[in-house]
PDB file of N, CA and C in Angstrom:
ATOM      1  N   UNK A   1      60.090 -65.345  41.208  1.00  0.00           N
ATOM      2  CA  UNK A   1      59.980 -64.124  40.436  1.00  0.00           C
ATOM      3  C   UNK A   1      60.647 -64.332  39.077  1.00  0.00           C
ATOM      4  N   UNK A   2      59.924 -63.842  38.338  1.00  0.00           N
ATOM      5  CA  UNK A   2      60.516 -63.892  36.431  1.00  0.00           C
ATOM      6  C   UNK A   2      61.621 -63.124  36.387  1.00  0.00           C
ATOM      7  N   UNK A   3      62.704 -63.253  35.959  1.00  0.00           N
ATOM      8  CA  UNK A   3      63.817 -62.858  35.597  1.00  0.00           C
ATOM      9  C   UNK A   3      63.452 -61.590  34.385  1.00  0.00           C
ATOM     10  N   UNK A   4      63.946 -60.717  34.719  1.00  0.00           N
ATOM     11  CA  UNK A   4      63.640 -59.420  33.601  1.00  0.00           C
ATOM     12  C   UNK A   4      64.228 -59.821  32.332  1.00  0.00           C
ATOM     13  N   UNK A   5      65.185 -60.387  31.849  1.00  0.00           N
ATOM     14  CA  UNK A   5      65.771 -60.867  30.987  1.00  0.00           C
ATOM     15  C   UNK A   5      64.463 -61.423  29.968  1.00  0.00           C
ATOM     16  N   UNK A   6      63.726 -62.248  30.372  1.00  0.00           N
ATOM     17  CA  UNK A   6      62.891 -62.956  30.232  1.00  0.00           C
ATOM     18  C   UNK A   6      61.709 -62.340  29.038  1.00  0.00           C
ATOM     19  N   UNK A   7      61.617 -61.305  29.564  1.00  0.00           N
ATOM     20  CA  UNK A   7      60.134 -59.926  29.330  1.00  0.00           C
ATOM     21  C   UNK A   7      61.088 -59.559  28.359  1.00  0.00           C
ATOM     22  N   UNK A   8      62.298 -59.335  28.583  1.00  0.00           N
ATOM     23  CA  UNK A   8      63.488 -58.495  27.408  1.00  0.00           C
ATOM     24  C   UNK A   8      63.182 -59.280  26.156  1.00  0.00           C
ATOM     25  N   UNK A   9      63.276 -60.913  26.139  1.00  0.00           N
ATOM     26  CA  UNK A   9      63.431 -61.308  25.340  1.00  0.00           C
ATOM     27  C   UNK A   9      61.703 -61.419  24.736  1.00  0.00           C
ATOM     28  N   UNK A  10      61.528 -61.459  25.241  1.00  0.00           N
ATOM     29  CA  UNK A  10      59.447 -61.096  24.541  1.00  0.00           C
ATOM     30  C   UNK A  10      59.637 -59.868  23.599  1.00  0.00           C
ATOM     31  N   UNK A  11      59.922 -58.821  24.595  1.00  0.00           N
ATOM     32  CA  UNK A  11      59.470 -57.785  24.013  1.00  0.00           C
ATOM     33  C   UNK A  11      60.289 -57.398  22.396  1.00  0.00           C
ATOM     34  N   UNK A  12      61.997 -58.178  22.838  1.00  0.00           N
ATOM     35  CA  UNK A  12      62.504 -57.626  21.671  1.00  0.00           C
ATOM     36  C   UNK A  12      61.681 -58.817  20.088  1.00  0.00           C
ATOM     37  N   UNK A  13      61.409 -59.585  20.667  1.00  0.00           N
ATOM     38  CA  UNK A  13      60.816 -60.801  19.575  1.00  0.00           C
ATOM     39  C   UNK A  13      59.828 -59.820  18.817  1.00  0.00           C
ATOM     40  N   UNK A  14      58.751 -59.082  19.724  1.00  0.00           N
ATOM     41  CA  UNK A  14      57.623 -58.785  19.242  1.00  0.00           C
ATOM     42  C   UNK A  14      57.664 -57.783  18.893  1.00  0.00           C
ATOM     43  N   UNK A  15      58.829 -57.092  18.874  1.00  0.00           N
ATOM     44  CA  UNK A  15      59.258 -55.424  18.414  1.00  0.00           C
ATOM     45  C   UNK A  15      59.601 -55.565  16.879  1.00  0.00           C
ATOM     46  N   UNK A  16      60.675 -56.985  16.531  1.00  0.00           N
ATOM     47  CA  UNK A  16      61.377 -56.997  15.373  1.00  0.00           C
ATOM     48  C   UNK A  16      60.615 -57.878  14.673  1.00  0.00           C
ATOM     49  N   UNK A  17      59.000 -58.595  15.092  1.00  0.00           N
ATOM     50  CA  UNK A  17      58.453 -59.490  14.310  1.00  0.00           C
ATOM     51  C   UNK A  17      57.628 -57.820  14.072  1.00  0.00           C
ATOM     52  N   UNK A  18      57.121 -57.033  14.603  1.00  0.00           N
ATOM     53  CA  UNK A  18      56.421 -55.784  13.641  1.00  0.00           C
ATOM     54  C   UNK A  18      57.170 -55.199  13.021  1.00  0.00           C
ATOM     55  N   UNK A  19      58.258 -54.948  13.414  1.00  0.00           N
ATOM     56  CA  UNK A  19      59.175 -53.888  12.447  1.00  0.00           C
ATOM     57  C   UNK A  19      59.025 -55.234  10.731  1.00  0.00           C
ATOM     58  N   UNK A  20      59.177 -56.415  11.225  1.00  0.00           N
ATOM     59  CA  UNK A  20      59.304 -57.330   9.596  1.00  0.00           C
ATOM     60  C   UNK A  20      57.551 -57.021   9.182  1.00  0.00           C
ATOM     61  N   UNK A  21      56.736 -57.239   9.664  1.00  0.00           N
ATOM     62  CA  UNK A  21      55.347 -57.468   9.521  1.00  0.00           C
ATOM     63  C   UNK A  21      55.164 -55.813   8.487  1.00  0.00           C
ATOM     64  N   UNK A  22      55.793 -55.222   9.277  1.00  0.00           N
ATOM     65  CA  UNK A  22      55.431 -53.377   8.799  1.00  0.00           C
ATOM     66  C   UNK A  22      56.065 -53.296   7.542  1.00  0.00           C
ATOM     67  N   UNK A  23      57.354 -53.838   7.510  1.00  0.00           N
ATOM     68  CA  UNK A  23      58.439 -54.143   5.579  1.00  0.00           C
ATOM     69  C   UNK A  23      57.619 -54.841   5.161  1.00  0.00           C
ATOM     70  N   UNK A  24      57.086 -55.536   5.043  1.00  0.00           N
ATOM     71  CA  UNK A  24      56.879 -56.865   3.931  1.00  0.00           C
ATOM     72  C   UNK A  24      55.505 -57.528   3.879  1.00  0.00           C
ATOM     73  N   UNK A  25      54.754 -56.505   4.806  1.00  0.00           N
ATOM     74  CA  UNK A  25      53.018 -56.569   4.292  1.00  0.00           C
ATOM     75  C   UNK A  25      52.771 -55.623   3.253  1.00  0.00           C
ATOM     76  N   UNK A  26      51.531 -55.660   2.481  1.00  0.00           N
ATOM     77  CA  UNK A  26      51.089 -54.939   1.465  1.00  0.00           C
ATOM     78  C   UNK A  26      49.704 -54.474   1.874  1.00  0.00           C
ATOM     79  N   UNK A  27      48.667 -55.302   3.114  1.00  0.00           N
ATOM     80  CA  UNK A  27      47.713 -54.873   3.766  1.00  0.00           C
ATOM     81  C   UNK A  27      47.623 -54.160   4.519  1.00  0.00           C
ATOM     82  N   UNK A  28      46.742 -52.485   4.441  1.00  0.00           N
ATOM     83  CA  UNK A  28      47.305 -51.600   5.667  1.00  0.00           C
ATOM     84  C   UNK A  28      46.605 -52.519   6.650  1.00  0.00           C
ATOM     85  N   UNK A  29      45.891 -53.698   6.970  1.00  0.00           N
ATOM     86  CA  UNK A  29      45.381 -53.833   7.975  1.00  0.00           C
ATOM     87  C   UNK A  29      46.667 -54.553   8.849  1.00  0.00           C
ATOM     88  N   UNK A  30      46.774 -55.580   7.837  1.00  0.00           N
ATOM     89  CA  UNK A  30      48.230 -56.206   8.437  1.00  0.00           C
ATOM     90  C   UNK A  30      49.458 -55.311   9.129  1.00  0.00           C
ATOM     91  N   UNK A  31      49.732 -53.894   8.336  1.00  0.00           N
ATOM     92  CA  UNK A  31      50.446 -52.842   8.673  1.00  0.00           C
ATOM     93  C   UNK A  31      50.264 -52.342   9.681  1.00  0.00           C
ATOM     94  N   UNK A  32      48.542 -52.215  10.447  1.00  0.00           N
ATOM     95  CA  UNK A  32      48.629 -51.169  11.669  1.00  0.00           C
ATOM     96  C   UNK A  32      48.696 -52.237  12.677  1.00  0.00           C
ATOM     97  N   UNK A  33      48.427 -53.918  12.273  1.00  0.00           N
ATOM     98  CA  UNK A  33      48.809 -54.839  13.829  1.00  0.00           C
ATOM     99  C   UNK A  33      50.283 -54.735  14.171  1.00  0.00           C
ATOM    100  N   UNK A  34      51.064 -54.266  13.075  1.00  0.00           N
ATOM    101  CA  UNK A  34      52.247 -54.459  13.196  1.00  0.00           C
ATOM    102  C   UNK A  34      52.748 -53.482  13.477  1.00  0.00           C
ATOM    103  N   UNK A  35      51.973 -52.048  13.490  1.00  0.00           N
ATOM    104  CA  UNK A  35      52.520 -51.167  14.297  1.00  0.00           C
ATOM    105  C   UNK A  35      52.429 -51.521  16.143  1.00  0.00           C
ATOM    106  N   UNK A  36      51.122 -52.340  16.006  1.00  0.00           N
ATOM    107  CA  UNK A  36      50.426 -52.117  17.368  1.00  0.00           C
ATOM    108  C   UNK A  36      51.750 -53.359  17.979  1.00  0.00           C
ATOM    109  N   UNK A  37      52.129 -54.748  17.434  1.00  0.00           N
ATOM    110  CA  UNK A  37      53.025 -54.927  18.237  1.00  0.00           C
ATOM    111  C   UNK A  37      54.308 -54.010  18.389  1.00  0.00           C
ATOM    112  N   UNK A  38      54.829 -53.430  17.824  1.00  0.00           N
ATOM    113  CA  UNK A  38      55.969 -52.693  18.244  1.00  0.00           C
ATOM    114  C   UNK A  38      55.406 -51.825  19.097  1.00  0.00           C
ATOM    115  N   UNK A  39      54.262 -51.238  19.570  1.00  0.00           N
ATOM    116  CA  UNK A  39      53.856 -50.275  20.474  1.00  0.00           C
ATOM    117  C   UNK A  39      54.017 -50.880  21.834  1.00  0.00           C
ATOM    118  N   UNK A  40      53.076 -51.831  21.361  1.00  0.00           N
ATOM    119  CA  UNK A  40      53.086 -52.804  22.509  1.00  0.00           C
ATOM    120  C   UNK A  40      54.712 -53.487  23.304  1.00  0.00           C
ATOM    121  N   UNK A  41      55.240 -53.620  22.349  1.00  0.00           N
ATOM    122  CA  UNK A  41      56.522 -54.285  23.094  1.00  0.00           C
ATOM    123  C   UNK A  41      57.080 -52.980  23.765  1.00  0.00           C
ATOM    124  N   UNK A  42      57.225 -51.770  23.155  1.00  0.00           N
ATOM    125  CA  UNK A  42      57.146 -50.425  23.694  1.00  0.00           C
ATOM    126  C   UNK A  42      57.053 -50.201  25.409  1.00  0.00           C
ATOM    127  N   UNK A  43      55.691 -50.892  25.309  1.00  0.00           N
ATOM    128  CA  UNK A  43      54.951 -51.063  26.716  1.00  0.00           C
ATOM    129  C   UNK A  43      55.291 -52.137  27.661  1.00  0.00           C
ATOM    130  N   UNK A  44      55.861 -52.842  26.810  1.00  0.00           N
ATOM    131  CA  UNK A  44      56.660 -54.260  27.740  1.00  0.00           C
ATOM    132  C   UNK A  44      57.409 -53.755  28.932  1.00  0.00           C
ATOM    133  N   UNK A  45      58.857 -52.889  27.404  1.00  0.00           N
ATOM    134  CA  UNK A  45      59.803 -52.164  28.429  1.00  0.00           C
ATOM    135  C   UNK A  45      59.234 -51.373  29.375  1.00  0.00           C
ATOM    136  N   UNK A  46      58.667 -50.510  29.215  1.00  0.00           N
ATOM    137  CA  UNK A  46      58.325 -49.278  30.452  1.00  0.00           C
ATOM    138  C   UNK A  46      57.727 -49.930  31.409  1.00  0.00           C
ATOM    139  N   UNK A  47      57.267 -51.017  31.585  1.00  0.00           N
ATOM    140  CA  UNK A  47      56.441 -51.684  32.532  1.00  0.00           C
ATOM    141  C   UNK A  47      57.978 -52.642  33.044  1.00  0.00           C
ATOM    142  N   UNK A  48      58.170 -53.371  32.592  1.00  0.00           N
ATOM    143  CA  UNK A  48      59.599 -53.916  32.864  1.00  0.00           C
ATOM    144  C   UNK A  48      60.633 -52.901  34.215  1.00  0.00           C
ATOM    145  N   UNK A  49      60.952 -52.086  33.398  1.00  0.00           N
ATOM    146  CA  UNK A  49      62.541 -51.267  34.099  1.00  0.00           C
ATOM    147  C   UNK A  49      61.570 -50.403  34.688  1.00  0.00           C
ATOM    148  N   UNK A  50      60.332 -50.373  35.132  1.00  0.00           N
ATOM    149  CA  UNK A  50      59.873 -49.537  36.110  1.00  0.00           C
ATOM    150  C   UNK A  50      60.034 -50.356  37.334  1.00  0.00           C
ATOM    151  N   UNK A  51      59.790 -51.775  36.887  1.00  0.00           N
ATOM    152  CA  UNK A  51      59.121 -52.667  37.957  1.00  0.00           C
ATOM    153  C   UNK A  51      60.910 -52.985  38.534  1.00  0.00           C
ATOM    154  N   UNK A  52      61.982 -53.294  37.368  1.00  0.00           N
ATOM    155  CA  UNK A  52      62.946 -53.589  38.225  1.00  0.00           C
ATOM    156  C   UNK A  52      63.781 -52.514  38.503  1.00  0.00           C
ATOM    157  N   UNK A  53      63.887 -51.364  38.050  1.00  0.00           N
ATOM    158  CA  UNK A  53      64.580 -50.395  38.835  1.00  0.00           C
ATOM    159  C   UNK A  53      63.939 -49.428  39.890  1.00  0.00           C
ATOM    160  N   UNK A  54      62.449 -49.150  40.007  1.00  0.00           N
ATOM    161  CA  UNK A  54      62.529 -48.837  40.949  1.00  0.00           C
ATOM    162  C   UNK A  54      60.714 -49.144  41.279  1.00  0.00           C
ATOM    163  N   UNK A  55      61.027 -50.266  42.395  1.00  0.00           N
ATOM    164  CA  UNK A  55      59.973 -51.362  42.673  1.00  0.00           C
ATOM    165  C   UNK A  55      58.740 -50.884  43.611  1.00  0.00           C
ATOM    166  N   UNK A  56      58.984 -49.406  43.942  1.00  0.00           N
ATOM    167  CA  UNK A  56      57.712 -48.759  44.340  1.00  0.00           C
ATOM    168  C   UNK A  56      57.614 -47.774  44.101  1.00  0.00           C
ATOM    169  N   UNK A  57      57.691 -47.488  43.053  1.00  0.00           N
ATOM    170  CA  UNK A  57      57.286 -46.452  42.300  1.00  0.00           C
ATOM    171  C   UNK A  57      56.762 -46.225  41.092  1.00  0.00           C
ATOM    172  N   UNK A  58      55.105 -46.266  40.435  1.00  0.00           N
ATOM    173  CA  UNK A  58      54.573 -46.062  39.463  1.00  0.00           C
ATOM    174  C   UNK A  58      54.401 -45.353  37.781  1.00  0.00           C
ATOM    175  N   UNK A  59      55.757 -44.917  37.655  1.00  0.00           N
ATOM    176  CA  UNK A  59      55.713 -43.847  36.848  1.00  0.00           C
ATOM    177  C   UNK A  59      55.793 -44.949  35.328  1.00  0.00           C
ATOM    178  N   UNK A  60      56.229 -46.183  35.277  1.00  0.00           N
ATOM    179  CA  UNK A  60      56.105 -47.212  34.077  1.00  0.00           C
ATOM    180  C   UNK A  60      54.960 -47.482  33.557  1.00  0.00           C
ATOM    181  N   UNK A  61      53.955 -47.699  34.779  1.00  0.00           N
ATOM    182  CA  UNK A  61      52.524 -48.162  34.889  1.00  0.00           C
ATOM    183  C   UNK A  61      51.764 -46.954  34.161  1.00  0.00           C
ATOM    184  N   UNK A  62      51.941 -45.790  34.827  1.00  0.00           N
ATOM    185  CA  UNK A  62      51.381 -44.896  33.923  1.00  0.00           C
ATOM    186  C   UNK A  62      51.448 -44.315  32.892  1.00  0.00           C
ATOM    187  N   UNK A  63      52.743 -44.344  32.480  1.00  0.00           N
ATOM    188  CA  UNK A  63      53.551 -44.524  30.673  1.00  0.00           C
ATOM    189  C   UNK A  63      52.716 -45.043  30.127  1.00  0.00           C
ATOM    190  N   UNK A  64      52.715 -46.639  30.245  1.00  0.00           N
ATOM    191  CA  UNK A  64      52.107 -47.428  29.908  1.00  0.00           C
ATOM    192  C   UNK A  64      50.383 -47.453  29.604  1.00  0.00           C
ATOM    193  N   UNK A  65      49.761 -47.076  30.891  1.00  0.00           N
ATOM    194  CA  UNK A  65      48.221 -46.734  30.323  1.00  0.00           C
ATOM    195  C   UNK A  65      47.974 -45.645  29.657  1.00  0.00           C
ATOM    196  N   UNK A  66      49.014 -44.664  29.632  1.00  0.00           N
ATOM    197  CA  UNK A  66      48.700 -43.491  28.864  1.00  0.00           C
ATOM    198  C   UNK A  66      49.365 -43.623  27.324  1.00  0.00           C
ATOM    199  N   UNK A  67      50.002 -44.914  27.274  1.00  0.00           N
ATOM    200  CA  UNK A  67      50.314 -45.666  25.864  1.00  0.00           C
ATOM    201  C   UNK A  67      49.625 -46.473  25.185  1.00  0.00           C
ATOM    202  N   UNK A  68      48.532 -46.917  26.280  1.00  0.00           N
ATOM    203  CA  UNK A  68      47.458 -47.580  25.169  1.00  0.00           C
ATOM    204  C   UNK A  68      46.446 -47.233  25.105  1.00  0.00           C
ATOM    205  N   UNK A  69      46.179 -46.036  26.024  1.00  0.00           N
ATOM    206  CA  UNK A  69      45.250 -44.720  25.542  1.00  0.00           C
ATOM    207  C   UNK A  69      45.417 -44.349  24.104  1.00  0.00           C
ATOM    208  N   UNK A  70      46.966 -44.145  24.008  1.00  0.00           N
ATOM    209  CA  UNK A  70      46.929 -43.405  22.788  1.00  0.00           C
ATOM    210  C   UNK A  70      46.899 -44.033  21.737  1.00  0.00           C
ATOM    211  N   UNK A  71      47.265 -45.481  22.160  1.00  0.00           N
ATOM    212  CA  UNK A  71      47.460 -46.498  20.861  1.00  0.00           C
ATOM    213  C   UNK A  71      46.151 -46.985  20.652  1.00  0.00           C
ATOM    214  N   UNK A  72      44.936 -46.889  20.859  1.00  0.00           N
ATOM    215  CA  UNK A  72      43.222 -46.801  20.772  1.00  0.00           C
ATOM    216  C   UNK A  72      42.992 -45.910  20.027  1.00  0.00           C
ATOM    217  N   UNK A  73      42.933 -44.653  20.325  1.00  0.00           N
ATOM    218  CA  UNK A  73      42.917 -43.547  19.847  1.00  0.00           C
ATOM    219  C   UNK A  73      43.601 -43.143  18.357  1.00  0.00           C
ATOM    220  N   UNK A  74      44.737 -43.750  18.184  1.00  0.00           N
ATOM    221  CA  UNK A  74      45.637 -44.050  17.124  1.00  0.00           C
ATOM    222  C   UNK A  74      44.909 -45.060  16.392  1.00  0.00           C
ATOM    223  N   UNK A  75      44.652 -46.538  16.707  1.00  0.00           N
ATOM    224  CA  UNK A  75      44.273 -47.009  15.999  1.00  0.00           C
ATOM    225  C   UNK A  75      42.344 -46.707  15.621  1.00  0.00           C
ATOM    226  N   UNK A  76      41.842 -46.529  16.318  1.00  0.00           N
ATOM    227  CA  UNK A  76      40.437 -45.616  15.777  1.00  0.00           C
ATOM    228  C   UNK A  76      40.655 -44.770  14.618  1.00  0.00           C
ATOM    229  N   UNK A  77      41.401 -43.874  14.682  1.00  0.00           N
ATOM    230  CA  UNK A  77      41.442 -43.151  13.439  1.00  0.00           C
ATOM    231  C   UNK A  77      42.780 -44.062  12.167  1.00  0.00           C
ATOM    232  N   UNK A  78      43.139 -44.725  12.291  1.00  0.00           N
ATOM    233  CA  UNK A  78      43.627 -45.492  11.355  1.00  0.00           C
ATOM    234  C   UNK A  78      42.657 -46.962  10.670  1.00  0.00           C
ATOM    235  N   UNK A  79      42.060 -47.145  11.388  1.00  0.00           N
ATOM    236  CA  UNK A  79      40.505 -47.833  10.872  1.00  0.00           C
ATOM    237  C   UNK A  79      39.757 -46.856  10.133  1.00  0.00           C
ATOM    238  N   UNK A  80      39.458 -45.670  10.719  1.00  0.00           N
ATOM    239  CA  UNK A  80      38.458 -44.683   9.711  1.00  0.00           C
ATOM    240  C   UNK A  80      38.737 -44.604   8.164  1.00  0.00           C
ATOM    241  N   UNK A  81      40.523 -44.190   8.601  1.00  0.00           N
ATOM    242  CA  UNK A  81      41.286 -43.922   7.187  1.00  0.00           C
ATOM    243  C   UNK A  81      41.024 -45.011   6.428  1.00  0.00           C
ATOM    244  N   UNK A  82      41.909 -45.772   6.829  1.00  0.00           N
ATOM    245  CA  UNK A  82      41.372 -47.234   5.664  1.00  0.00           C
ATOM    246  C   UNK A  82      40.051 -47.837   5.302  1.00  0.00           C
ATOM    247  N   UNK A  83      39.239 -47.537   6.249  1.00  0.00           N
ATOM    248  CA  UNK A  83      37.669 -47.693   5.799  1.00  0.00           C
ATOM    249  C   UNK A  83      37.172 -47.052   5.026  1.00  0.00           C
ATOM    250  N   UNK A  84      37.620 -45.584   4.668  1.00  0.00           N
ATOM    251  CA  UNK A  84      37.331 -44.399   3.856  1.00  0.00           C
ATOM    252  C   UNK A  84      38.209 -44.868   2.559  1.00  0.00           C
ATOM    253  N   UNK A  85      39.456 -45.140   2.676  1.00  0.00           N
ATOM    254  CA  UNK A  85      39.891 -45.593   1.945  1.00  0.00           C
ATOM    255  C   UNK A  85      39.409 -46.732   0.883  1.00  0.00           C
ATOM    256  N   UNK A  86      39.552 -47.508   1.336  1.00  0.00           N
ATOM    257  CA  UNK A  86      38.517 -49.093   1.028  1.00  0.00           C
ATOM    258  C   UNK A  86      36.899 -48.174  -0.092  1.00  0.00           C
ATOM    259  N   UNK A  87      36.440 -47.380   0.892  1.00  0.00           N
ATOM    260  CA  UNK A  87      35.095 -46.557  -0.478  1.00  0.00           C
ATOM    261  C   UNK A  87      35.727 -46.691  -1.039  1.00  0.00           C
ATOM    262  N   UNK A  88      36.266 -45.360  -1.016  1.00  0.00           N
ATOM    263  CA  UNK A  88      37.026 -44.661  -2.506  1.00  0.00           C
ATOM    264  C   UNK A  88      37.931 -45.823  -3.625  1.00  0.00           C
ATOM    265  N   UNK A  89      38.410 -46.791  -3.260  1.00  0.00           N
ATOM    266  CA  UNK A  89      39.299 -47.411  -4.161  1.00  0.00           C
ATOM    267  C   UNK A  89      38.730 -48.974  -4.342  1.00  0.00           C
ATOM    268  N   UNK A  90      38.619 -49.465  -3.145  1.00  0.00           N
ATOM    269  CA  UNK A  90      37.345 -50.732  -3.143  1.00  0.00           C
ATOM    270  C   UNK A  90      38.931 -51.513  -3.131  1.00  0.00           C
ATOM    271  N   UNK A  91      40.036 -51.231  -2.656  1.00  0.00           N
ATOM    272  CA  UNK A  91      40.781 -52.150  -2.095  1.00  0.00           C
ATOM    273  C   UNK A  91      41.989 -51.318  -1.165  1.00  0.00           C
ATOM    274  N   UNK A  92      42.238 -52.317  -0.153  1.00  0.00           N
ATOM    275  CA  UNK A  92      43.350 -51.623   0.922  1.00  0.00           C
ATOM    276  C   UNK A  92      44.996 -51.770   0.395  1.00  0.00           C
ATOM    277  N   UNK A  93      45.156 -52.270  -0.604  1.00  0.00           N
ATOM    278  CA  UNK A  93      46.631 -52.602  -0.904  1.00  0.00           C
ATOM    279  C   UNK A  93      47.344 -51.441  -0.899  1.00  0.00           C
ATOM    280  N   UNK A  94      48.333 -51.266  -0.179  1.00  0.00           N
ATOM    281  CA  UNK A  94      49.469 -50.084  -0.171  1.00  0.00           C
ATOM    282  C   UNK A  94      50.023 -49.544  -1.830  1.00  0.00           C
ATOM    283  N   UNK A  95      50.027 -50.863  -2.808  1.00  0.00           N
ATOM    284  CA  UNK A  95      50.285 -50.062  -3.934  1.00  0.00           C
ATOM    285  C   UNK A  95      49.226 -49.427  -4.944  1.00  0.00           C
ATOM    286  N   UNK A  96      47.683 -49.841  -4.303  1.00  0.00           N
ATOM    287  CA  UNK A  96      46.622 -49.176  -4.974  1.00  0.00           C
ATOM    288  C   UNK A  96      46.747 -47.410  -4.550  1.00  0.00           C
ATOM    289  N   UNK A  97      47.216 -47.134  -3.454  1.00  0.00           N
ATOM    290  CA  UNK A  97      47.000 -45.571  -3.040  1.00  0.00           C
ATOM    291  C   UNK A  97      47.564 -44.581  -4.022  1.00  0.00           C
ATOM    292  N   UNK A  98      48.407 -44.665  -5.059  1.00  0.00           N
ATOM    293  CA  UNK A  98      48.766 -43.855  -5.867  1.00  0.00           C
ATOM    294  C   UNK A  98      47.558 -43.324  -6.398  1.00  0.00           C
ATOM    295  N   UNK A  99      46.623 -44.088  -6.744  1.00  0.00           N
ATOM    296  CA  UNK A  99      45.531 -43.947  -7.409  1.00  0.00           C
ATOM    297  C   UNK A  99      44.678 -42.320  -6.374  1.00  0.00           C
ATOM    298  N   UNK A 100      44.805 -42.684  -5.568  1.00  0.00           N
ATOM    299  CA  UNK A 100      44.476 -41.542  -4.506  1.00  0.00           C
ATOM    300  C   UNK A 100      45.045 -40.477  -4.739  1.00  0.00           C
ATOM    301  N   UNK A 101      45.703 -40.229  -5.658  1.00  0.00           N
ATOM    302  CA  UNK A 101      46.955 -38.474  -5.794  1.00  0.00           C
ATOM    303  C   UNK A 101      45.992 -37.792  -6.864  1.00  0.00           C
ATOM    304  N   UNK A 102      45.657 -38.803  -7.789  1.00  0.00           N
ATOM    305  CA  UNK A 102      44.785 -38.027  -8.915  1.00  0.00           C
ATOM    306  C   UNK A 102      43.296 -37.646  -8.216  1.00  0.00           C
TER     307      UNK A 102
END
């Protein structure tokens, strides 16, 4: 059996490589993968400390699918935006959107 420690150390890797990805991209596309790993590592934990604190009982598992329900759903309409976006300006760069106020 995998040592929980193990998943800890995944999840925190892939939490603080989006939190950097989310600072220091300028592409919203690059921006919403990097939301989606921090969601995702999100989902690590709840699947994790469900499984080792209490080992028959489901309530992590369903966190969890009802977290990437929403993180679909989330990212669907964050594709629209930036696709709509992208018309209107004919580029996705985070510092073109000012242009969007006028």
């Amino acid at each position: 059996m995998i040592r929980m420690e193990y998943y800890l150390v995944v999840s925190t890797l892939m939490f603080f490589l989006g939190i950097y990805g989310f600072i220091t991209r300028k592409n919203m596309i690059a921006i919403l993968i990097s939301l989606e790993l921090i969601l995702n590592a999100v989902e690590i934990n709840f699947v994790v400390f469900n499984r080792y604190l209490f080992p028959e009982q489901f309530e992590g598992m369903f966190f969890t699918l009802f977290g990437i329900v929403a993180t679909a759903a989330e990212t669907a309409v964050a594709l629209a935006i930036i696709i709509n976006a992208y018309r209107a300006i004919g580029n996705i760069e985070i510092k073109n959107f000012s242009k969007m106020k006028k």
